[in-house]
PDB file of N, CA and C in Angstrom:
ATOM      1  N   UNK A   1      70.065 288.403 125.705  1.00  0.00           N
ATOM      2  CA  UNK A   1      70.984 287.295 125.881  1.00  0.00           C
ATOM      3  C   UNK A   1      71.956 287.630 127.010  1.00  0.00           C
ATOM      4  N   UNK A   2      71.827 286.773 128.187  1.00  0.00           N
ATOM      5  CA  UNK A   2      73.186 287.265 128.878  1.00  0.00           C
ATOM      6  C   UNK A   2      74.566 286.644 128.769  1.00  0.00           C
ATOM      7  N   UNK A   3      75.396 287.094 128.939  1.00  0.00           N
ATOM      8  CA  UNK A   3      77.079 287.213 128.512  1.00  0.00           C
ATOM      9  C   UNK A   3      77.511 287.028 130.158  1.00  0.00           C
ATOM     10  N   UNK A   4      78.428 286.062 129.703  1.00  0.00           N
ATOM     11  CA  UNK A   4      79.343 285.858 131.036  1.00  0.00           C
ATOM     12  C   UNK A   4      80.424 285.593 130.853  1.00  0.00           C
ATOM     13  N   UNK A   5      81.410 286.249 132.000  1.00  0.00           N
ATOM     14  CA  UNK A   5      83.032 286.220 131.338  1.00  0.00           C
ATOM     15  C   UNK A   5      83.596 285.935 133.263  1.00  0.00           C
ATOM     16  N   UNK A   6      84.653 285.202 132.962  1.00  0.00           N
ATOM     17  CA  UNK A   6      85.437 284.460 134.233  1.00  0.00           C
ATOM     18  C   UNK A   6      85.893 285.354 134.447  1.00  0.00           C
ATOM     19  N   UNK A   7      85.633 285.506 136.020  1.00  0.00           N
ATOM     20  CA  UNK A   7      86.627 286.314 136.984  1.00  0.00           C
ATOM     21  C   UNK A   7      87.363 285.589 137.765  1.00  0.00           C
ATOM     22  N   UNK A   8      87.836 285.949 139.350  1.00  0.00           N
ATOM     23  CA  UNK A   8      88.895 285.520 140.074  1.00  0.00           C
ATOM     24  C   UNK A   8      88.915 284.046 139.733  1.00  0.00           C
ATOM     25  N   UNK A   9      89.874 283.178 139.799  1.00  0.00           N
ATOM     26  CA  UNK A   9      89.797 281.897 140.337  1.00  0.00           C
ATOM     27  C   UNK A   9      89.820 281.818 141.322  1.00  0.00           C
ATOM     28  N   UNK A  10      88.576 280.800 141.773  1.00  0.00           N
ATOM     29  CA  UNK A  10      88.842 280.176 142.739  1.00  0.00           C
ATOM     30  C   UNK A  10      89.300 278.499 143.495  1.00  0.00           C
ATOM     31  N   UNK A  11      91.280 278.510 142.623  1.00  0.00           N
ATOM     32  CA  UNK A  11      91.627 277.194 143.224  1.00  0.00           C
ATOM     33  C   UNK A  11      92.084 277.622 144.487  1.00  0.00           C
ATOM     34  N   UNK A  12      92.080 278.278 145.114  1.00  0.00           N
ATOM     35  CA  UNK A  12      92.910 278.892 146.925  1.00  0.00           C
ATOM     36  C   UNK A  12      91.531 278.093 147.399  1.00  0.00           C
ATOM     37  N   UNK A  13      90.656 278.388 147.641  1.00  0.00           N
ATOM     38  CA  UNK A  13      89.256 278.115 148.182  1.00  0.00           C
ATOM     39  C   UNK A  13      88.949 276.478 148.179  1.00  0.00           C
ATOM     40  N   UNK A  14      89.092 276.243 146.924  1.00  0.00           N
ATOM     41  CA  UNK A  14      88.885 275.055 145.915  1.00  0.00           C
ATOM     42  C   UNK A  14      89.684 273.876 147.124  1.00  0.00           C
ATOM     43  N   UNK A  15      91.245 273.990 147.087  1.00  0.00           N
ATOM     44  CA  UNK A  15      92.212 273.654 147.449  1.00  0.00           C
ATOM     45  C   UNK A  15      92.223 273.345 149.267  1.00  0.00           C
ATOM     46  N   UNK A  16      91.502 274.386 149.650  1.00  0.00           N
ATOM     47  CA  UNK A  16      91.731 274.577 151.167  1.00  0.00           C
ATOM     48  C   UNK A  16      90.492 273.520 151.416  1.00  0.00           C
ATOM     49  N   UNK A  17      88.867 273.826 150.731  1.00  0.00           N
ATOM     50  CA  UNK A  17      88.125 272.574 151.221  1.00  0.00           C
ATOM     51  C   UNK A  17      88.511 271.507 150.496  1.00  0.00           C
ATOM     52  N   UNK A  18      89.272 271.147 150.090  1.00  0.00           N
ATOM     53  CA  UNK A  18      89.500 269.358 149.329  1.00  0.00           C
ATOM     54  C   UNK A  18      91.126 269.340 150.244  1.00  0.00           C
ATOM     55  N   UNK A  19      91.575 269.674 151.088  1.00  0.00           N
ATOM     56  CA  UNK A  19      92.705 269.972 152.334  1.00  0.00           C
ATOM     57  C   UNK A  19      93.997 269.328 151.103  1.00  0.00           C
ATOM     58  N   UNK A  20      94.206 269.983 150.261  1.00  0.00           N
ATOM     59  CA  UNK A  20      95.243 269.125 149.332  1.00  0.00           C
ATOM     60  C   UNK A  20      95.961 270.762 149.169  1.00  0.00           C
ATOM     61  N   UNK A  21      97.272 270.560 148.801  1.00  0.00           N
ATOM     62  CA  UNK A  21      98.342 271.671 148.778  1.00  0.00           C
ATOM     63  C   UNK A  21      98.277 271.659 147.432  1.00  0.00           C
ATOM     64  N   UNK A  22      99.266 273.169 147.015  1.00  0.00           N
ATOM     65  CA  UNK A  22      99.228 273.262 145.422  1.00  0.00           C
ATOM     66  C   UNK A  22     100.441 272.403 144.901  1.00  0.00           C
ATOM     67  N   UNK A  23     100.979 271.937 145.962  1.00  0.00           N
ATOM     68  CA  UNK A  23     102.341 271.062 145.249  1.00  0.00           C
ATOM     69  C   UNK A  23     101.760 270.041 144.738  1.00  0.00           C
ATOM     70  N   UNK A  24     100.568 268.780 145.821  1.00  0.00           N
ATOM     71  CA  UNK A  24      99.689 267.502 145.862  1.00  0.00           C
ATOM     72  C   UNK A  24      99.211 267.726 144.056  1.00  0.00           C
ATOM     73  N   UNK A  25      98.452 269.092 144.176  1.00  0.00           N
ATOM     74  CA  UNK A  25      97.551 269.035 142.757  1.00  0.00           C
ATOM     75  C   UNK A  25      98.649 269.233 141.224  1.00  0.00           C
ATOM     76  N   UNK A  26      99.340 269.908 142.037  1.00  0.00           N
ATOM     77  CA  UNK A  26     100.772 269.972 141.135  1.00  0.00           C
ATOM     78  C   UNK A  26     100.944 268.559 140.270  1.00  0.00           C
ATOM     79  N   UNK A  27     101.091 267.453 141.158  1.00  0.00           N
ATOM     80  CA  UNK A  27     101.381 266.292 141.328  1.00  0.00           C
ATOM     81  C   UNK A  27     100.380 265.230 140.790  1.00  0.00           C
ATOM     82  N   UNK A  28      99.236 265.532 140.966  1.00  0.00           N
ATOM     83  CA  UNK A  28      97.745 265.219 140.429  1.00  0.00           C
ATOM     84  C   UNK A  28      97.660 265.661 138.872  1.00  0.00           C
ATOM     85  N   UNK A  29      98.180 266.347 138.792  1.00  0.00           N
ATOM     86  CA  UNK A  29      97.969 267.131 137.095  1.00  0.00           C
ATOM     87  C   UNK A  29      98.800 266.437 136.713  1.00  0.00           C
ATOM     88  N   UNK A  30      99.897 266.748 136.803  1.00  0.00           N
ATOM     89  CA  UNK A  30     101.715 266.851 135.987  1.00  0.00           C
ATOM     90  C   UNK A  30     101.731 268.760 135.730  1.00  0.00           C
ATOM     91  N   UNK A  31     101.142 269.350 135.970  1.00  0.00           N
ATOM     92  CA  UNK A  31     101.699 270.364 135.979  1.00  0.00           C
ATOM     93  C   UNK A  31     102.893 270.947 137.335  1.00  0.00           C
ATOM     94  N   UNK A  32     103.392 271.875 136.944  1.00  0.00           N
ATOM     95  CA  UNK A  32     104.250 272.546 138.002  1.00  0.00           C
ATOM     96  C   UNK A  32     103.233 273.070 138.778  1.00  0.00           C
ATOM     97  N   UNK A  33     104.219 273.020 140.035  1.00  0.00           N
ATOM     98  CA  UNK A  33     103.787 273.692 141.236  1.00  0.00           C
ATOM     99  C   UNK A  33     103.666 275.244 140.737  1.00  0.00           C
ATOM    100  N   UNK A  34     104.716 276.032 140.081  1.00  0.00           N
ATOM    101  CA  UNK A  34     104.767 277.245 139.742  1.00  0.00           C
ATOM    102  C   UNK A  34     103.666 277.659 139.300  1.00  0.00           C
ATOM    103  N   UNK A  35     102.777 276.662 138.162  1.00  0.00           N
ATOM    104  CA  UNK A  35     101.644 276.968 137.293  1.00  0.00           C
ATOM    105  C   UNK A  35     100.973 276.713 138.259  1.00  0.00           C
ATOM    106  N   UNK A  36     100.437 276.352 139.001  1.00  0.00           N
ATOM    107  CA  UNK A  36      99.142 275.992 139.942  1.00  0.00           C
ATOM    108  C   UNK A  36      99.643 277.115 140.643  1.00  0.00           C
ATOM    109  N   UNK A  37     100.414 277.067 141.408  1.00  0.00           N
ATOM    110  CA  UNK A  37     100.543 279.082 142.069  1.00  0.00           C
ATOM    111  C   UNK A  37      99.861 280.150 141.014  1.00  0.00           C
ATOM    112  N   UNK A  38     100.596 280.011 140.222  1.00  0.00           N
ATOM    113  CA  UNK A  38     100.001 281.375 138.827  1.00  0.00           C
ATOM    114  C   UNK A  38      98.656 280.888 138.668  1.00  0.00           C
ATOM    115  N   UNK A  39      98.494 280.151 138.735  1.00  0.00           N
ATOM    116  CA  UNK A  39      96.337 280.152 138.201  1.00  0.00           C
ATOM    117  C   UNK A  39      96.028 280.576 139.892  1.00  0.00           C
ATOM    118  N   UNK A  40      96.579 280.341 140.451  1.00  0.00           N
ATOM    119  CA  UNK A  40      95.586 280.356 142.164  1.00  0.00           C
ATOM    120  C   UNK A  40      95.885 281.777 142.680  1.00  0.00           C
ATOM    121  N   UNK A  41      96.723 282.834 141.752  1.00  0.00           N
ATOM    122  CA  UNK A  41      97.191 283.833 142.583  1.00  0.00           C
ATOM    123  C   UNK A  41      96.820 284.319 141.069  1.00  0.00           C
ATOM    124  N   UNK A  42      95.876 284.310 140.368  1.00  0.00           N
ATOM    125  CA  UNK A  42      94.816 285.118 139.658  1.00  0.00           C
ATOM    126  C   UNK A  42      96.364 285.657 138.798  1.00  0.00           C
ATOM    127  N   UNK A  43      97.341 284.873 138.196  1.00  0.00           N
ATOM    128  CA  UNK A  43      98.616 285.850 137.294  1.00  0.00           C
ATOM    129  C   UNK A  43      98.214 285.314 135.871  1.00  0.00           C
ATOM    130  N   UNK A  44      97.746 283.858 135.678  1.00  0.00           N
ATOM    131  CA  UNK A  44      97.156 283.327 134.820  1.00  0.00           C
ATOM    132  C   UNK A  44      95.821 282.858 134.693  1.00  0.00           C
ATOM    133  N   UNK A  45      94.854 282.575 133.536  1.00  0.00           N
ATOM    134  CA  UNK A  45      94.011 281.779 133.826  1.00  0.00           C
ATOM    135  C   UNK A  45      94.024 280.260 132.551  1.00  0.00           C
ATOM    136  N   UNK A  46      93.106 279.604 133.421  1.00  0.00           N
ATOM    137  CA  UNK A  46      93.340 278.251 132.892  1.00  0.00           C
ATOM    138  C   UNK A  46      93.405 278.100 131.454  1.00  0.00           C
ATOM    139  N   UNK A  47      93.742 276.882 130.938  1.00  0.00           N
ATOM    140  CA  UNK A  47      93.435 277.008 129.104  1.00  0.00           C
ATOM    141  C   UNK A  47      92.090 276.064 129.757  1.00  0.00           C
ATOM    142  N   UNK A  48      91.305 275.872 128.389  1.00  0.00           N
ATOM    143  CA  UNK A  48      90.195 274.774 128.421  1.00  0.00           C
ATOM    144  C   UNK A  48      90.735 273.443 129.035  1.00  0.00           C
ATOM    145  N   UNK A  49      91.601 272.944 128.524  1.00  0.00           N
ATOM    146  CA  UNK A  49      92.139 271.299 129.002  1.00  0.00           C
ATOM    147  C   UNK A  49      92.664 271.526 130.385  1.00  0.00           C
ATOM    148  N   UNK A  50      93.051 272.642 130.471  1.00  0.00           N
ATOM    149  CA  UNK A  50      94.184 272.635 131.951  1.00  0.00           C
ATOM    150  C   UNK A  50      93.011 272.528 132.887  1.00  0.00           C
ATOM    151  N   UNK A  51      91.712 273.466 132.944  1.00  0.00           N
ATOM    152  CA  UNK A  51      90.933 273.514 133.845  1.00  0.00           C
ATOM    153  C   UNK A  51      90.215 272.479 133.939  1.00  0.00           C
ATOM    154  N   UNK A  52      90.113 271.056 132.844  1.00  0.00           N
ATOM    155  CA  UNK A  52      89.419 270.147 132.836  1.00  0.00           C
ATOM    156  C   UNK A  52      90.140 269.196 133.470  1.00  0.00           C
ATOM    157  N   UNK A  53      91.705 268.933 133.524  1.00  0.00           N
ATOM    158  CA  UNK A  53      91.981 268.016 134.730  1.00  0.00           C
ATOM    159  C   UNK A  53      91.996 268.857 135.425  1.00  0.00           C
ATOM    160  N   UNK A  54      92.492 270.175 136.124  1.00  0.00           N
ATOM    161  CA  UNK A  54      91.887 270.527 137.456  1.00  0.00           C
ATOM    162  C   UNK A  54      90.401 269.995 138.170  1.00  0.00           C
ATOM    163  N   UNK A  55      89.686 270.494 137.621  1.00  0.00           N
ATOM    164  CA  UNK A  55      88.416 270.044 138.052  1.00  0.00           C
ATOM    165  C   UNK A  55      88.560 269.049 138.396  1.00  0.00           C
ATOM    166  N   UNK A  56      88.966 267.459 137.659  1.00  0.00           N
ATOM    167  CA  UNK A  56      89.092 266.301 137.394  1.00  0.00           C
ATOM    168  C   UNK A  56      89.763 265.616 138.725  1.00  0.00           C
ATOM    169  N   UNK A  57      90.952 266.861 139.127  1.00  0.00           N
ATOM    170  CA  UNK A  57      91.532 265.952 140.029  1.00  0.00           C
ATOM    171  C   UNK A  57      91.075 266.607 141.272  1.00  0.00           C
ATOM    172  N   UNK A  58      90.098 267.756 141.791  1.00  0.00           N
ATOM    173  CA  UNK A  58      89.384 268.210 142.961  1.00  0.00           C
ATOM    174  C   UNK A  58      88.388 267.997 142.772  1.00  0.00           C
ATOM    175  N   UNK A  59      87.441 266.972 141.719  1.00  0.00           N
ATOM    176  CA  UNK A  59      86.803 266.299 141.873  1.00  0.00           C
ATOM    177  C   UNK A  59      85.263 267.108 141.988  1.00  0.00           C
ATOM    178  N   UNK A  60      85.043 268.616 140.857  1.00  0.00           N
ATOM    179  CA  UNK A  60      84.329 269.401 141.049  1.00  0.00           C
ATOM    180  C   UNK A  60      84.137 269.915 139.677  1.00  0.00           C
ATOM    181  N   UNK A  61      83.321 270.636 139.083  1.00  0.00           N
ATOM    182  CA  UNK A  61      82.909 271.026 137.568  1.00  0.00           C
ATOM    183  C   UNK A  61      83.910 272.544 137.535  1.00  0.00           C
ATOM    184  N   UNK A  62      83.816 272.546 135.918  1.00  0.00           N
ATOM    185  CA  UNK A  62      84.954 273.419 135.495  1.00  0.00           C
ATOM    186  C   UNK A  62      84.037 274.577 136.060  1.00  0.00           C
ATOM    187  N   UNK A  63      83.172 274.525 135.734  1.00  0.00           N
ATOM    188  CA  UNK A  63      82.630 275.953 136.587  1.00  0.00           C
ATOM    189  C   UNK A  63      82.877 276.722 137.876  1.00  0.00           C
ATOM    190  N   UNK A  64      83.400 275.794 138.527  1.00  0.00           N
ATOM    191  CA  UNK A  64      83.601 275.943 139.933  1.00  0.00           C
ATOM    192  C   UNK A  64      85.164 276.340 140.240  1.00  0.00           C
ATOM    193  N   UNK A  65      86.120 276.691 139.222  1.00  0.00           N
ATOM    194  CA  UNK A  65      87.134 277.103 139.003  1.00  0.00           C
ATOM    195  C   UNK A  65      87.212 278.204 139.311  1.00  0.00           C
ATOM    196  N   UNK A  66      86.387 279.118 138.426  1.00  0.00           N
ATOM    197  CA  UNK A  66      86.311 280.390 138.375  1.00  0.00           C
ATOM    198  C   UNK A  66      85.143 281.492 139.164  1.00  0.00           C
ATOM    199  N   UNK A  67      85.199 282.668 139.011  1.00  0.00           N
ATOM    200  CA  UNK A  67      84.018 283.054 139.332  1.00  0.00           C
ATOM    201  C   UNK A  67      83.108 283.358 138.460  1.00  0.00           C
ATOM    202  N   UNK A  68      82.125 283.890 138.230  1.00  0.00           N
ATOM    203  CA  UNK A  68      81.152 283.869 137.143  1.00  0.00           C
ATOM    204  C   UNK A  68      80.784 285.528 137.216  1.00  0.00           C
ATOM    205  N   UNK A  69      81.407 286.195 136.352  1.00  0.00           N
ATOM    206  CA  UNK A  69      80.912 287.053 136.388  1.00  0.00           C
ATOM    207  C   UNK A  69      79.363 287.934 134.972  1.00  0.00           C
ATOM    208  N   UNK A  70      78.335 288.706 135.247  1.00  0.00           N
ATOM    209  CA  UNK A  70      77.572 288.960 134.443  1.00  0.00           C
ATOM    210  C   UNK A  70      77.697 290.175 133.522  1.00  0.00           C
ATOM    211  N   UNK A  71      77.895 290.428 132.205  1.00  0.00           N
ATOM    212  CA  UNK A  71      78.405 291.909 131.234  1.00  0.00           C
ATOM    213  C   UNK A  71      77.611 292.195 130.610  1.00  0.00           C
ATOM    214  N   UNK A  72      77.251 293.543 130.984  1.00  0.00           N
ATOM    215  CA  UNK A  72      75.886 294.476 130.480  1.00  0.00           C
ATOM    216  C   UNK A  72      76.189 294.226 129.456  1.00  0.00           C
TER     217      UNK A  72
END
């Protein structure tokens, strides 16, 4: 069975091709700008709902949040 567990986020990446700032998505959510810094500078990671309007409002699957990493 393989096991997979989230690594880096990637909203910096995410953010730069959809040309929208973390304040815009800030603004797109209702979350703070502060919290969209902390998920994009890897200090937090998403809850389930938080990453589902993220996705929602860059317009991309929750998968694509994170990185995917594989655990022996």
């Amino acid at each position: 069975m393989v096991k997979l567990s989230r690594g880096r986020c990637r909203l910096k990446y995410l953010l730069t091709k959809s040309k929208l700032t973390q304040a815009e998505l800030a603004r797109r959510t209702g979350y703070s700008r502060q919290q969209v810094s902390n998920w994009a500078n890897n200090r937090e990671m998403m809850s389930f709902d938080a990453a589902a309007t993220v996705a929602n409002a860059l317009n991309c699957h929750m998968e694509d949040l994170y990185e995917l990493m594989l655990l022996p």
